[in-house]
PDB file of N, CA and C in Angstrom:
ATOM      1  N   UNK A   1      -3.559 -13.866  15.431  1.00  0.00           N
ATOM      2  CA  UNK A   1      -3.312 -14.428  14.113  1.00  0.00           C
ATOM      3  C   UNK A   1      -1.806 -14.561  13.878  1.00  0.00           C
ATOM      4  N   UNK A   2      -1.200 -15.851  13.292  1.00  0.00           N
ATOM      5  CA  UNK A   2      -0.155 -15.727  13.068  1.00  0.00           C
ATOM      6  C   UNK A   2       0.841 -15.126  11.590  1.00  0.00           C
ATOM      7  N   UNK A   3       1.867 -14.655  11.598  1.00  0.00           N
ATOM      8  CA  UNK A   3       1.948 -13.671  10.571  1.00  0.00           C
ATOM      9  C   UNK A   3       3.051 -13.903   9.976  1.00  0.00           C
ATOM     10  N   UNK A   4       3.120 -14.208   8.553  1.00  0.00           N
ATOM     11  CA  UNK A   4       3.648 -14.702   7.421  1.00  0.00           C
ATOM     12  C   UNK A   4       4.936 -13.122   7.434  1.00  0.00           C
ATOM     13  N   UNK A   5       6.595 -13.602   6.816  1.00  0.00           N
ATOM     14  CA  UNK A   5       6.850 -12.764   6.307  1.00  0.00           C
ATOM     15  C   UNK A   5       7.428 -12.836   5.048  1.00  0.00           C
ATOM     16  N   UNK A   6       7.943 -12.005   4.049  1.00  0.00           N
ATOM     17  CA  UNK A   6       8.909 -12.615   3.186  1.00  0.00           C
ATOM     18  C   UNK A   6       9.492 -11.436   2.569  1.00  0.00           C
ATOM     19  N   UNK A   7      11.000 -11.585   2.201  1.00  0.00           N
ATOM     20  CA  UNK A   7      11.522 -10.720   1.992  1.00  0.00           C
ATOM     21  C   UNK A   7      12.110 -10.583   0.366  1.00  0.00           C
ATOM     22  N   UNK A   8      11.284  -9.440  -0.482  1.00  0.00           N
ATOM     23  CA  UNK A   8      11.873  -9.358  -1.315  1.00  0.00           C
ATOM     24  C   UNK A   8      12.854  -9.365  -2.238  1.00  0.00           C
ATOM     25  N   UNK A   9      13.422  -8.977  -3.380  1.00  0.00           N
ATOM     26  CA  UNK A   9      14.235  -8.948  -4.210  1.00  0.00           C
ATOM     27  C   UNK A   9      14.940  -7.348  -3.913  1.00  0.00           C
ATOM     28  N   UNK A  10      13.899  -6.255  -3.532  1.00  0.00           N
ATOM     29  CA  UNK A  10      14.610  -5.642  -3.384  1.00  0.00           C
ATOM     30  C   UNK A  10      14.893  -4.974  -1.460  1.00  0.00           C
ATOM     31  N   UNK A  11      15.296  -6.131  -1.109  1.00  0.00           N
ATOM     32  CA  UNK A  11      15.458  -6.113   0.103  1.00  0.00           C
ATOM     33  C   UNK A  11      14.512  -5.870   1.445  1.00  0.00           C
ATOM     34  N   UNK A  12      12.904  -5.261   0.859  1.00  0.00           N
ATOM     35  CA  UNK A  12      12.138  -5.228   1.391  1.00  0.00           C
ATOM     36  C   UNK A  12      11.360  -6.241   2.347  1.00  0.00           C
ATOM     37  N   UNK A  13      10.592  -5.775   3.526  1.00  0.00           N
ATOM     38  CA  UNK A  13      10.038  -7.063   4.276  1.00  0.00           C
ATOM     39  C   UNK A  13       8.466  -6.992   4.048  1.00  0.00           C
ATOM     40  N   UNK A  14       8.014  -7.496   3.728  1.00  0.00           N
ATOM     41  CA  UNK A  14       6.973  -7.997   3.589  1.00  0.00           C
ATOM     42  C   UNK A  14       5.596  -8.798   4.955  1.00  0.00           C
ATOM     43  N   UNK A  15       4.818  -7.932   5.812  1.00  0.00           N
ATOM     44  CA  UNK A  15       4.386  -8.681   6.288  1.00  0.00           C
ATOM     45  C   UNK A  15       3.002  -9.067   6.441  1.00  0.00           C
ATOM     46  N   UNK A  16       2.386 -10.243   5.861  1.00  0.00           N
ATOM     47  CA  UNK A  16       1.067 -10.589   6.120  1.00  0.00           C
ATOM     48  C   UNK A  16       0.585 -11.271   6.440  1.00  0.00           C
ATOM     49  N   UNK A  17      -1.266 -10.891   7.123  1.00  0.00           N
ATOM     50  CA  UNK A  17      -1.449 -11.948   8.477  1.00  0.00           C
ATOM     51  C   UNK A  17      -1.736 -13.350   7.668  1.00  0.00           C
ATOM     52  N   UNK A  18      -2.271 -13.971   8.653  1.00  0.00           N
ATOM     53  CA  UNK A  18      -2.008 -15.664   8.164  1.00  0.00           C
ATOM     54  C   UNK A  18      -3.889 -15.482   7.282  1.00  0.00           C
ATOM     55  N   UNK A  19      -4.720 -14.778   7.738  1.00  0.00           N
ATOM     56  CA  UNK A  19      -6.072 -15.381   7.240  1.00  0.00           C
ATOM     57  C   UNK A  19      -5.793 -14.549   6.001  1.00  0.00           C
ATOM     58  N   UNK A  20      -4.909 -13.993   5.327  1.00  0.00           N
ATOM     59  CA  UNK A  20      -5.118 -13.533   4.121  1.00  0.00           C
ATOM     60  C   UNK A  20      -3.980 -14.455   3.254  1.00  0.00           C
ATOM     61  N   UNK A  21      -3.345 -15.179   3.569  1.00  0.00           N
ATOM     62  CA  UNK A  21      -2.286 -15.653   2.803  1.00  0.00           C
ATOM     63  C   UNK A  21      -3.117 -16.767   1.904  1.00  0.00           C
ATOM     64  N   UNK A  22      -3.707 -16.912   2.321  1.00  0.00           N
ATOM     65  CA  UNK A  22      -4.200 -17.887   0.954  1.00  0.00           C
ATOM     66  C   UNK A  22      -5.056 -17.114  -0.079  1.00  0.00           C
ATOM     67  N   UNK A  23      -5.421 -15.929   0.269  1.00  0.00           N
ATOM     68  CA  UNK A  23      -6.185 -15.182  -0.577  1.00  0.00           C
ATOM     69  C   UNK A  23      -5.716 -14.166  -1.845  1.00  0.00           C
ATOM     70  N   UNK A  24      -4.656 -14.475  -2.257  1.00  0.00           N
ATOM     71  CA  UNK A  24      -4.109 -13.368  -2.979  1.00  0.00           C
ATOM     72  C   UNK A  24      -4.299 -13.360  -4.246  1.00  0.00           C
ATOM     73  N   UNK A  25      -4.833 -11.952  -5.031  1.00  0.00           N
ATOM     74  CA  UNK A  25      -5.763 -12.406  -5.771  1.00  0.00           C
ATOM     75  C   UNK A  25      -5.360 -10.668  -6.729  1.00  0.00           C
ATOM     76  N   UNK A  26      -5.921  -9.686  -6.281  1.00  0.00           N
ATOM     77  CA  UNK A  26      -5.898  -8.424  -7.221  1.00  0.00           C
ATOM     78  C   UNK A  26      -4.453  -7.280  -6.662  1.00  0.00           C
ATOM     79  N   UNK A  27      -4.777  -6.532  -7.034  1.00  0.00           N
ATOM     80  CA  UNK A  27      -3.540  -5.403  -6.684  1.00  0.00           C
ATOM     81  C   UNK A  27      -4.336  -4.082  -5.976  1.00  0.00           C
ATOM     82  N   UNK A  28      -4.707  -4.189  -4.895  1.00  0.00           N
ATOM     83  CA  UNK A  28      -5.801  -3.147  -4.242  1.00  0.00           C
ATOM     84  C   UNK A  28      -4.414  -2.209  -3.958  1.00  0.00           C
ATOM     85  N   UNK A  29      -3.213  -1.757  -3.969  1.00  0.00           N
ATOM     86  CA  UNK A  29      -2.852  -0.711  -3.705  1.00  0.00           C
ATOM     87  C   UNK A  29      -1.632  -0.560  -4.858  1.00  0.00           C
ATOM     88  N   UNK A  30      -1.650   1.072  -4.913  1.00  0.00           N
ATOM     89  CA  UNK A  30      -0.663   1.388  -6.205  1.00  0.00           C
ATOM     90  C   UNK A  30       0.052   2.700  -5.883  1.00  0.00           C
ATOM     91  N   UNK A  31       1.552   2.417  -6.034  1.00  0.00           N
ATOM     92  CA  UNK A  31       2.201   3.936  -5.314  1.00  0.00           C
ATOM     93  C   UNK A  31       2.457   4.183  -6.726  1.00  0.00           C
ATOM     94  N   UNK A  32       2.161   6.261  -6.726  1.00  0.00           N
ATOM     95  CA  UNK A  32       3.425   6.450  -7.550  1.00  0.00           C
ATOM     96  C   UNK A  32       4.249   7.597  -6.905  1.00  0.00           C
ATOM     97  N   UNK A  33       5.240   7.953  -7.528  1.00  0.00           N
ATOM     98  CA  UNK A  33       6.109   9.109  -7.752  1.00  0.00           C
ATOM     99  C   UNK A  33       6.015   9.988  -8.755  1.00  0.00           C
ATOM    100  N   UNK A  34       5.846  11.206  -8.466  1.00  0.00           N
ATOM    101  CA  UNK A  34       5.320  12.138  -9.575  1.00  0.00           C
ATOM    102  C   UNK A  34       6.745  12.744  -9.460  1.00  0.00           C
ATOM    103  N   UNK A  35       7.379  13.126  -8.930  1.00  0.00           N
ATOM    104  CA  UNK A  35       8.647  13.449  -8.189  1.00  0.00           C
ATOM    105  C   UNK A  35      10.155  13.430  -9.350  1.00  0.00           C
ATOM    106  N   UNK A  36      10.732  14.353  -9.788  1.00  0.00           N
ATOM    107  CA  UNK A  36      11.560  13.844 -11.318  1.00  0.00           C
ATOM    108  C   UNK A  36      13.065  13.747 -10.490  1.00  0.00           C
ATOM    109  N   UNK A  37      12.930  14.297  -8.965  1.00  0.00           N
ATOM    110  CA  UNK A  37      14.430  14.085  -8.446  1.00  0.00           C
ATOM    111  C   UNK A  37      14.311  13.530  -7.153  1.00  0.00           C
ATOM    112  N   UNK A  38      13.721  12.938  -6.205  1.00  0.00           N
ATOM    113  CA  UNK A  38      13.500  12.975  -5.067  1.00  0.00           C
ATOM    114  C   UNK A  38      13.007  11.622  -4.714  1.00  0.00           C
ATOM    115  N   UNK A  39      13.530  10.530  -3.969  1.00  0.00           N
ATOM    116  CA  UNK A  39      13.187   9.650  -3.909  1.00  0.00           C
ATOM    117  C   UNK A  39      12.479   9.386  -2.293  1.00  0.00           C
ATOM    118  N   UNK A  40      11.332   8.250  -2.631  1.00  0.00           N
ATOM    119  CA  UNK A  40      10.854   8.430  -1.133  1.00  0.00           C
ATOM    120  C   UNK A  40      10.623   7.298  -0.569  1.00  0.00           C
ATOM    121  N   UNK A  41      10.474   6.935   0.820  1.00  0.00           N
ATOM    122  CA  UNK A  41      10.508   5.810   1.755  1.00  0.00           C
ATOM    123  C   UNK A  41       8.411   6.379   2.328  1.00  0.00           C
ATOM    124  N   UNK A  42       8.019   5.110   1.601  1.00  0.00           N
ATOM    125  CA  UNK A  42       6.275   5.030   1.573  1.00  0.00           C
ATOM    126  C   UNK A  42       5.918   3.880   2.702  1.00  0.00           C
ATOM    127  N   UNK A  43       5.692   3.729   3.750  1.00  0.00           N
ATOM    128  CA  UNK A  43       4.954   3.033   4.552  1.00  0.00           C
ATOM    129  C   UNK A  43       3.813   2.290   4.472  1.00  0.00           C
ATOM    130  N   UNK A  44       3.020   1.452   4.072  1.00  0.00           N
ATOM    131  CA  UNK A  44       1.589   1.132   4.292  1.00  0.00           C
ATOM    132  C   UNK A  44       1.014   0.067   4.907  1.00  0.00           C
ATOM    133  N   UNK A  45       0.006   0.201   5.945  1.00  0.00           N
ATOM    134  CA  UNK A  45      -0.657  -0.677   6.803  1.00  0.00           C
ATOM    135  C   UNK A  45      -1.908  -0.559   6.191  1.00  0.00           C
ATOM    136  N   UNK A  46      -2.905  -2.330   6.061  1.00  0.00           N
ATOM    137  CA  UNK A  46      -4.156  -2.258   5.702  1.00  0.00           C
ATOM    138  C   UNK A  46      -4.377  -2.978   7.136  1.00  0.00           C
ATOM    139  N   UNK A  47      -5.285  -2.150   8.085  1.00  0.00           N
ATOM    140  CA  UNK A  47      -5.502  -2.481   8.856  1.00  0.00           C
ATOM    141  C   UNK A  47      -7.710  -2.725   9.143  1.00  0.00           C
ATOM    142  N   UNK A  48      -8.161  -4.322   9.428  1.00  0.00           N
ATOM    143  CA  UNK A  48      -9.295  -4.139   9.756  1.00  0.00           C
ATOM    144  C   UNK A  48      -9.405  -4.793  11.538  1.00  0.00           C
ATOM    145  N   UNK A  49     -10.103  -4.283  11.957  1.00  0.00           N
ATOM    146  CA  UNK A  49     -10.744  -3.788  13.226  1.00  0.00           C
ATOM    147  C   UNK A  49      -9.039  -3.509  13.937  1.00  0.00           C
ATOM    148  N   UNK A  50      -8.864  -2.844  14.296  1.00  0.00           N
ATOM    149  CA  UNK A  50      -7.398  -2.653  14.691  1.00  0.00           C
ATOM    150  C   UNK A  50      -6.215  -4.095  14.366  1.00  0.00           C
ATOM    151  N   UNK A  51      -6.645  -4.659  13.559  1.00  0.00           N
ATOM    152  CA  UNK A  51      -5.917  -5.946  13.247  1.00  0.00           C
ATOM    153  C   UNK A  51      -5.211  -6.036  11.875  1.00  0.00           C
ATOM    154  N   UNK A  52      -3.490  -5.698  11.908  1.00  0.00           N
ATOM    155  CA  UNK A  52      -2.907  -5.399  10.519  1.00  0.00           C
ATOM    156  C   UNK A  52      -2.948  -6.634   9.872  1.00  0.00           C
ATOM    157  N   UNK A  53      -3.314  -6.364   9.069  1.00  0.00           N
ATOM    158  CA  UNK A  53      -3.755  -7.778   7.882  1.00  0.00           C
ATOM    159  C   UNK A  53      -2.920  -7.631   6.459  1.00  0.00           C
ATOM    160  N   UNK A  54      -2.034  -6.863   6.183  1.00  0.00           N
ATOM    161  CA  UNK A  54      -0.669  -6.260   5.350  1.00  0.00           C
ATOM    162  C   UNK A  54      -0.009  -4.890   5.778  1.00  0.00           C
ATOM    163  N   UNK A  55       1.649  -5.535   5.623  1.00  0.00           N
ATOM    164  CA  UNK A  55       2.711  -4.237   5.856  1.00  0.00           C
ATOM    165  C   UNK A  55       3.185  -4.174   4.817  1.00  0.00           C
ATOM    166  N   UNK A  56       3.658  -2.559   4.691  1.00  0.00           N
ATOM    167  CA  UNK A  56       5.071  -3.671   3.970  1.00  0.00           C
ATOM    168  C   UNK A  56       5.610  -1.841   3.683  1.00  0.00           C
ATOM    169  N   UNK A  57       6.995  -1.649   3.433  1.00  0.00           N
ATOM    170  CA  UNK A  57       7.810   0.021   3.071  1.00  0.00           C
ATOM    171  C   UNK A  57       8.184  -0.133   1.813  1.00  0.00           C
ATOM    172  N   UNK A  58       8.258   0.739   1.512  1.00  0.00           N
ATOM    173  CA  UNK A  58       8.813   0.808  -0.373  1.00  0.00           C
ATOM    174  C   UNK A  58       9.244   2.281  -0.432  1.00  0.00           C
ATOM    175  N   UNK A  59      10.422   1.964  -1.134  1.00  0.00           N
ATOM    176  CA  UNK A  59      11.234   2.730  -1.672  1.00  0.00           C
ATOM    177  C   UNK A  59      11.323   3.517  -2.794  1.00  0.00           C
ATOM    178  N   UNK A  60      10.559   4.492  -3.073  1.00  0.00           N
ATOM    179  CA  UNK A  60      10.171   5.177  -4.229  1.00  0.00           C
ATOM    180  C   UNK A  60      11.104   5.766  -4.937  1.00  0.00           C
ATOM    181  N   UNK A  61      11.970   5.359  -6.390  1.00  0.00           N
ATOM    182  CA  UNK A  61      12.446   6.492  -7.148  1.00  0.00           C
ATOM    183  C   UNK A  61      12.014   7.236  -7.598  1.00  0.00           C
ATOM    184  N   UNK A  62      12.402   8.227  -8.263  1.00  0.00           N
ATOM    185  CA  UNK A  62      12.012   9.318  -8.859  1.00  0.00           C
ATOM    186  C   UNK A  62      10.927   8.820  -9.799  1.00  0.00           C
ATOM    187  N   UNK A  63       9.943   9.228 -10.546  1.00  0.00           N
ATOM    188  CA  UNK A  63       8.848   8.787 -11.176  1.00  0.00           C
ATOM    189  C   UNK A  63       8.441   7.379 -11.686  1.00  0.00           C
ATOM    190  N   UNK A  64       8.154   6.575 -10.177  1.00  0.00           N
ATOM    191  CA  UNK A  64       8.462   5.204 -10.462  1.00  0.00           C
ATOM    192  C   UNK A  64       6.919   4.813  -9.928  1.00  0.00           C
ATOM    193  N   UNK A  65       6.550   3.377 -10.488  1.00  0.00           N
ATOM    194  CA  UNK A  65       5.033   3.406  -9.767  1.00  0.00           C
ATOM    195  C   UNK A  65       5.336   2.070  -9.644  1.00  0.00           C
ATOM    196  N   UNK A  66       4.673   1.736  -8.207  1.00  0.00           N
ATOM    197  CA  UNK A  66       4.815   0.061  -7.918  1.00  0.00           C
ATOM    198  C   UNK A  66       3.081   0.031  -7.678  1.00  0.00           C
ATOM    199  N   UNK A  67       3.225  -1.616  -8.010  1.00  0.00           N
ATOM    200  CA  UNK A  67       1.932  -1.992  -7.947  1.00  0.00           C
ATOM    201  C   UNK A  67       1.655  -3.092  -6.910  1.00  0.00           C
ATOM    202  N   UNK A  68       1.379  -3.474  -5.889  1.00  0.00           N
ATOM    203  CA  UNK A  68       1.071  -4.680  -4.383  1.00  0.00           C
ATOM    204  C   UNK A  68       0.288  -5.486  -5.060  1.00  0.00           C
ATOM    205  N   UNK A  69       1.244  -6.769  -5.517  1.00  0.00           N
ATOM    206  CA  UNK A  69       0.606  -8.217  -6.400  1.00  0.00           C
ATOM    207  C   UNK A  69      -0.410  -9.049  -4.672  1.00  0.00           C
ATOM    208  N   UNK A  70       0.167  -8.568  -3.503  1.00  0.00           N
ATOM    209  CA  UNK A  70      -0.295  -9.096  -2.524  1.00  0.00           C
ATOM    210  C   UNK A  70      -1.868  -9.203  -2.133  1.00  0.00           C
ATOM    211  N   UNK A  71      -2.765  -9.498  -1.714  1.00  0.00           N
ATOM    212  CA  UNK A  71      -4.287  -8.808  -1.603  1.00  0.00           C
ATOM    213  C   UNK A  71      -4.757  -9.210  -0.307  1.00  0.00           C
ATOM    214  N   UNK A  72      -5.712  -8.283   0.079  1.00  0.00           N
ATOM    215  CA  UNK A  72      -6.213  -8.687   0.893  1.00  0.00           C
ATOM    216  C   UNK A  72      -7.632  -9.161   0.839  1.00  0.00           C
ATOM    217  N   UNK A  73      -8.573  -9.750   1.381  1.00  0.00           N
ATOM    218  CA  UNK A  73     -10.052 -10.355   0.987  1.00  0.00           C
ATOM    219  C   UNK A  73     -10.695  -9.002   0.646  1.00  0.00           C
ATOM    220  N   UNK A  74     -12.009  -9.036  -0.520  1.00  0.00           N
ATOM    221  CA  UNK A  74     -12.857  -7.922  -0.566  1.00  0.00           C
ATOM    222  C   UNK A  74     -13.625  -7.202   0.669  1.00  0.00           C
ATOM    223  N   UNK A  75     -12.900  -6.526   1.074  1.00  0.00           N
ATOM    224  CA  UNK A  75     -13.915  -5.481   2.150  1.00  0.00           C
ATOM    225  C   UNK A  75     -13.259  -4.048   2.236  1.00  0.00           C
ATOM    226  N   UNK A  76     -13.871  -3.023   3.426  1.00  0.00           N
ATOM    227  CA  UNK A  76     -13.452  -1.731   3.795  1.00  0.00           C
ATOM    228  C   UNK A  76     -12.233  -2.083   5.083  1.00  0.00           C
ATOM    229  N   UNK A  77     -11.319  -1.616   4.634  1.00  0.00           N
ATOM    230  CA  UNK A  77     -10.244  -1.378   5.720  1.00  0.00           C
ATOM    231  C   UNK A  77      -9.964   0.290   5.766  1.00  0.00           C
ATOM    232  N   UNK A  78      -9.320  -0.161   7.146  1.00  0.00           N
ATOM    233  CA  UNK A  78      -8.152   1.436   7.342  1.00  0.00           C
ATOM    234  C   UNK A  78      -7.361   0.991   6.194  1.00  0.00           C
ATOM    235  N   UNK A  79      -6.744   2.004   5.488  1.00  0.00           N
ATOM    236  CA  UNK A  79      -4.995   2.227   4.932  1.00  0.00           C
ATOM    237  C   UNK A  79      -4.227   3.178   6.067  1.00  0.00           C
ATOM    238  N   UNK A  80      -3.322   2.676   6.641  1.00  0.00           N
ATOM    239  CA  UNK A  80      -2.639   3.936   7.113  1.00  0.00           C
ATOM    240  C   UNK A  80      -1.244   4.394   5.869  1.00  0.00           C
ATOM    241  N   UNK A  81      -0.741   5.486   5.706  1.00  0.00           N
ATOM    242  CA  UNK A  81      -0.211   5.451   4.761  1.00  0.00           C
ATOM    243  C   UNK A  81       1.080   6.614   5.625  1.00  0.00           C
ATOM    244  N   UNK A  82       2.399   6.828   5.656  1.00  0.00           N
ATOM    245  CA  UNK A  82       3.485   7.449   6.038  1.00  0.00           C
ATOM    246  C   UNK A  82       4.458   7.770   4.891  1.00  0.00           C
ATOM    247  N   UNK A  83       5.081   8.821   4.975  1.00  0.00           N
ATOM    248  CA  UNK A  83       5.875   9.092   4.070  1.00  0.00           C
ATOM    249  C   UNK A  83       7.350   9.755   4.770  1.00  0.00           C
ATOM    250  N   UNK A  84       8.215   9.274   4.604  1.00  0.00           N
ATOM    251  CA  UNK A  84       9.663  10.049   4.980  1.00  0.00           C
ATOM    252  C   UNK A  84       9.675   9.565   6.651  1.00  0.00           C
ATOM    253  N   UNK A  85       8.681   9.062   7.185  1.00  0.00           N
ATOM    254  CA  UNK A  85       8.072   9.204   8.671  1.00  0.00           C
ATOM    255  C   UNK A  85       8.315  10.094   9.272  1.00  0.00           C
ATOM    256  N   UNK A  86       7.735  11.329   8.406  1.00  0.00           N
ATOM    257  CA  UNK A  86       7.110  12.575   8.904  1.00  0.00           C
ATOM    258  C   UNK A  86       5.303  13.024   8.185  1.00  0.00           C
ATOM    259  N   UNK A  87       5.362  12.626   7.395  1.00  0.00           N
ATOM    260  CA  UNK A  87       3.523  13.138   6.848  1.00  0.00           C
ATOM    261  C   UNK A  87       2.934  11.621   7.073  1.00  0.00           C
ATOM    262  N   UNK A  88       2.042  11.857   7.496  1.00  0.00           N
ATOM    263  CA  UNK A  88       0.617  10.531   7.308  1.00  0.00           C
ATOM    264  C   UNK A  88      -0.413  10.490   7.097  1.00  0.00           C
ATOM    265  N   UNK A  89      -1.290   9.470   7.081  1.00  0.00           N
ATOM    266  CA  UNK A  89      -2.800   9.890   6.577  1.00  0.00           C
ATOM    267  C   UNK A  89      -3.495   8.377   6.686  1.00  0.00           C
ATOM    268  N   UNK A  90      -4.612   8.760   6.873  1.00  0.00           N
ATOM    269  CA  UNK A  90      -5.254   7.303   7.075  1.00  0.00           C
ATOM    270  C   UNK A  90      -6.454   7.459   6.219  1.00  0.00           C
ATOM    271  N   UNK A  91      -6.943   6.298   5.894  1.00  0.00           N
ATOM    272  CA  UNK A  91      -8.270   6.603   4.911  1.00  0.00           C
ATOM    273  C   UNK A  91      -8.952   5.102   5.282  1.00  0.00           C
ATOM    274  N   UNK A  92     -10.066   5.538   5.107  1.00  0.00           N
ATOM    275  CA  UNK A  92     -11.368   4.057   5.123  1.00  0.00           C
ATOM    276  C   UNK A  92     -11.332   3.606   3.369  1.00  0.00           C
ATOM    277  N   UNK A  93     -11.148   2.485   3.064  1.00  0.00           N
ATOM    278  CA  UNK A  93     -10.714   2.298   1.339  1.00  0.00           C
ATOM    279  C   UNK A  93     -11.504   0.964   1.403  1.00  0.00           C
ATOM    280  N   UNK A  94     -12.504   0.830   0.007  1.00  0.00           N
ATOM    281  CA  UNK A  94     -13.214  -0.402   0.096  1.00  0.00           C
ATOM    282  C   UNK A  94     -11.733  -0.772  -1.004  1.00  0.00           C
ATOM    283  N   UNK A  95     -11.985  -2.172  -0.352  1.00  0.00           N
ATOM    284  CA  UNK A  95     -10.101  -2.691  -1.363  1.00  0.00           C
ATOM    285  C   UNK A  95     -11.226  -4.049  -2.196  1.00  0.00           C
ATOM    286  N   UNK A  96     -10.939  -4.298  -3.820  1.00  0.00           N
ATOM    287  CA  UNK A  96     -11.234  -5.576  -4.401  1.00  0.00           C
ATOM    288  C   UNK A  96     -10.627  -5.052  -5.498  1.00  0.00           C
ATOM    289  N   UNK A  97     -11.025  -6.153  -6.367  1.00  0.00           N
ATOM    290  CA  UNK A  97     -10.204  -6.574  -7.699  1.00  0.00           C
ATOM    291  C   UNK A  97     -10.335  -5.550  -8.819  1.00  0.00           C
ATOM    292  N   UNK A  98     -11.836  -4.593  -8.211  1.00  0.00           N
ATOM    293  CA  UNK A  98     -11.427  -3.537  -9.706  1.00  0.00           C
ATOM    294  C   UNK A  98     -10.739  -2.146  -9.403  1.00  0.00           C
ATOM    295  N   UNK A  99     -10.889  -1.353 -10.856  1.00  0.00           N
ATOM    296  CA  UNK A  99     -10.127   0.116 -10.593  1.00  0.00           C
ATOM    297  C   UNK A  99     -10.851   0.782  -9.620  1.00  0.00           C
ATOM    298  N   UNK A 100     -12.141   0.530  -8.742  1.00  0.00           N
ATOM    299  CA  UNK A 100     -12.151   1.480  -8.429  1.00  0.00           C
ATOM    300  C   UNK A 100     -12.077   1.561  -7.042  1.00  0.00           C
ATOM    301  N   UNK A 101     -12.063   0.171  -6.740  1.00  0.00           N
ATOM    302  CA  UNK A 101     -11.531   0.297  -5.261  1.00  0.00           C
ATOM    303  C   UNK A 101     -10.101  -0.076  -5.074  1.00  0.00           C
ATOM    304  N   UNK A 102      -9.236   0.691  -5.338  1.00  0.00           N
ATOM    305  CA  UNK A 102      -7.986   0.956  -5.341  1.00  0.00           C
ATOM    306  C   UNK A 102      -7.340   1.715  -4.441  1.00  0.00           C
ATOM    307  N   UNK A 103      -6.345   1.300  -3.483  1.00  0.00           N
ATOM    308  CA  UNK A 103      -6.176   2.533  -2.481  1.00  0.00           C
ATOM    309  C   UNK A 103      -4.855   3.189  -3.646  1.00  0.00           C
ATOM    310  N   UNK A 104      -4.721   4.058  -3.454  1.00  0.00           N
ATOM    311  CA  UNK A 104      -3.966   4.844  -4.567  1.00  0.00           C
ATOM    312  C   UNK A 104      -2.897   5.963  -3.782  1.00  0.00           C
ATOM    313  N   UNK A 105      -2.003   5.568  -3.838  1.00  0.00           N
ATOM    314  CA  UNK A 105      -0.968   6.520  -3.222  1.00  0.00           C
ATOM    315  C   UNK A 105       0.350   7.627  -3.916  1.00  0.00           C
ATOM    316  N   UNK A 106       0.489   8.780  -4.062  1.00  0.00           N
ATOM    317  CA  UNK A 106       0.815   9.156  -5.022  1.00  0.00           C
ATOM    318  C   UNK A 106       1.619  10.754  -4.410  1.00  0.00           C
ATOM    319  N   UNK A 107       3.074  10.463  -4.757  1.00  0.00           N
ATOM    320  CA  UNK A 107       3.888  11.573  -4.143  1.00  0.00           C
ATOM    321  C   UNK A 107       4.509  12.160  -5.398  1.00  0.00           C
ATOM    322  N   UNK A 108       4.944  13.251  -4.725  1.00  0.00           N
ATOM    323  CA  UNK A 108       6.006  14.027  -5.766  1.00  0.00           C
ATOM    324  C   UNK A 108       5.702  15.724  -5.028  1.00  0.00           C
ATOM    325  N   UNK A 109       6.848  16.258  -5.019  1.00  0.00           N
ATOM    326  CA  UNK A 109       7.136  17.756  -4.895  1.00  0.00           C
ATOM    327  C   UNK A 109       6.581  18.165  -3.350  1.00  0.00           C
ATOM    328  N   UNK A 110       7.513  16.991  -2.973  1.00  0.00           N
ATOM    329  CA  UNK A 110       7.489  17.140  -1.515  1.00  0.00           C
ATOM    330  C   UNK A 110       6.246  17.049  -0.226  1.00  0.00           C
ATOM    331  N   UNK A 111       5.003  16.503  -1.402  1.00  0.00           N
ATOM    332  CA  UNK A 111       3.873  16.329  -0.538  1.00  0.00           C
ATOM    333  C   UNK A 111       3.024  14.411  -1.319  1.00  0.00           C
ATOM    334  N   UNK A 112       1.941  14.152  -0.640  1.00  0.00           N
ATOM    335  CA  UNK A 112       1.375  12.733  -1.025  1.00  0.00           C
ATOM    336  C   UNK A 112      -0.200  13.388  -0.885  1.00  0.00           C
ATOM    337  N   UNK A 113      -0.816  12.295  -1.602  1.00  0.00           N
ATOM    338  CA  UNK A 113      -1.757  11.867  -1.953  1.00  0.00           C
ATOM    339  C   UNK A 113      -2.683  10.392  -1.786  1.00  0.00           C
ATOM    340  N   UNK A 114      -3.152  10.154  -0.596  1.00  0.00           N
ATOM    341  CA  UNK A 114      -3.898   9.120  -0.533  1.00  0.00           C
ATOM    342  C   UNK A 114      -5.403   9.197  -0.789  1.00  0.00           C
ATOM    343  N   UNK A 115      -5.498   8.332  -1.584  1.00  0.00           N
ATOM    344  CA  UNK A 115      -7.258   8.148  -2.592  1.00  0.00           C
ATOM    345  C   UNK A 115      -7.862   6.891  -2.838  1.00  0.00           C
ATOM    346  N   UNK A 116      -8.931   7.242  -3.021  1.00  0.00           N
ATOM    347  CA  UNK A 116      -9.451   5.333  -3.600  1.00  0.00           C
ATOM    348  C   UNK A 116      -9.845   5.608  -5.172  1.00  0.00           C
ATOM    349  N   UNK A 117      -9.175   4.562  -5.848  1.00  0.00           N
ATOM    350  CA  UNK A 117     -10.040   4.460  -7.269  1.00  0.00           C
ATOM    351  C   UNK A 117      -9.205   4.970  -7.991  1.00  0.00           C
ATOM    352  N   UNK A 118      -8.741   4.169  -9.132  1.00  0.00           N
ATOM    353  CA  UNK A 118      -8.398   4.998 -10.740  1.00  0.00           C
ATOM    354  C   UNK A 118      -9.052   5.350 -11.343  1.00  0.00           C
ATOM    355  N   UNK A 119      -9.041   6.359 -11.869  1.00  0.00           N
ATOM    356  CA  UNK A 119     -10.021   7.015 -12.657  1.00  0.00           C
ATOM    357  C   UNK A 119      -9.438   6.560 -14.810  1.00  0.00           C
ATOM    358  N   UNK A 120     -10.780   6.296 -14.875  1.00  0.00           N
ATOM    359  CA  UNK A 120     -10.138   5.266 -16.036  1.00  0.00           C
ATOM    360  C   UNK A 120     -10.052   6.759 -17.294  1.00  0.00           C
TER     361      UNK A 120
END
């Protein structure tokens, strides 16, 4: 598959495969920072059948929450998720347009949290 990139505003790279670029649609992943001094470098791959279908690193300030306007089609992927690139974690995450399939990523006080779903 060939693979789209684009580089943000805040200097970030952005990379996704070509069969999802026309599909962009909900916000299936959401970082935060619980963290009041400590800023962090967040990794995430949505990967289905070993095939990355979104990248992309973000730069976490101190209690800051970003939200991925990017999407990928409704189904179950891997998330792989890295932090500092020393902790990781992978999870099976059904990803679509509502709260509750949300991959949900969430640091502060020196450890993370990968989950599916907001809890309303």
């Amino acid at each position: 598959m060939r693979e789209q990139q684009t580089t943000e505003s805040d200097g970030s790279v952005v990379r996704t495969n070509s069969r999802i670029a026309d599909r962009q649609k909900a916000t299936p992943v959401i970082l935060r920072s619980y963290d009041h001094q400590c800023a962090y470098d967040v990794h995430v791959e949505i990967v289905d059948d070993g095939e990355t279908l979104f990248e992309n690193r973000y730069y976490l300030q101190p209690v800051q929450t970003k939200c991925e306007t990017r999407s990928v089609p409704d189904g179950t992927y891997d998330v792989h998720v890295s932090v500092d690139n020393t902790d990781s974690a992978v999870m099976e995450c059904r990803l679509d347009s509502t709260a509750a399939h949300t991959a949900v990523i969430e640091v502060g006080n020196g450890t993370f949290a990968l989950s599916e779903g907001l809890a309303n």
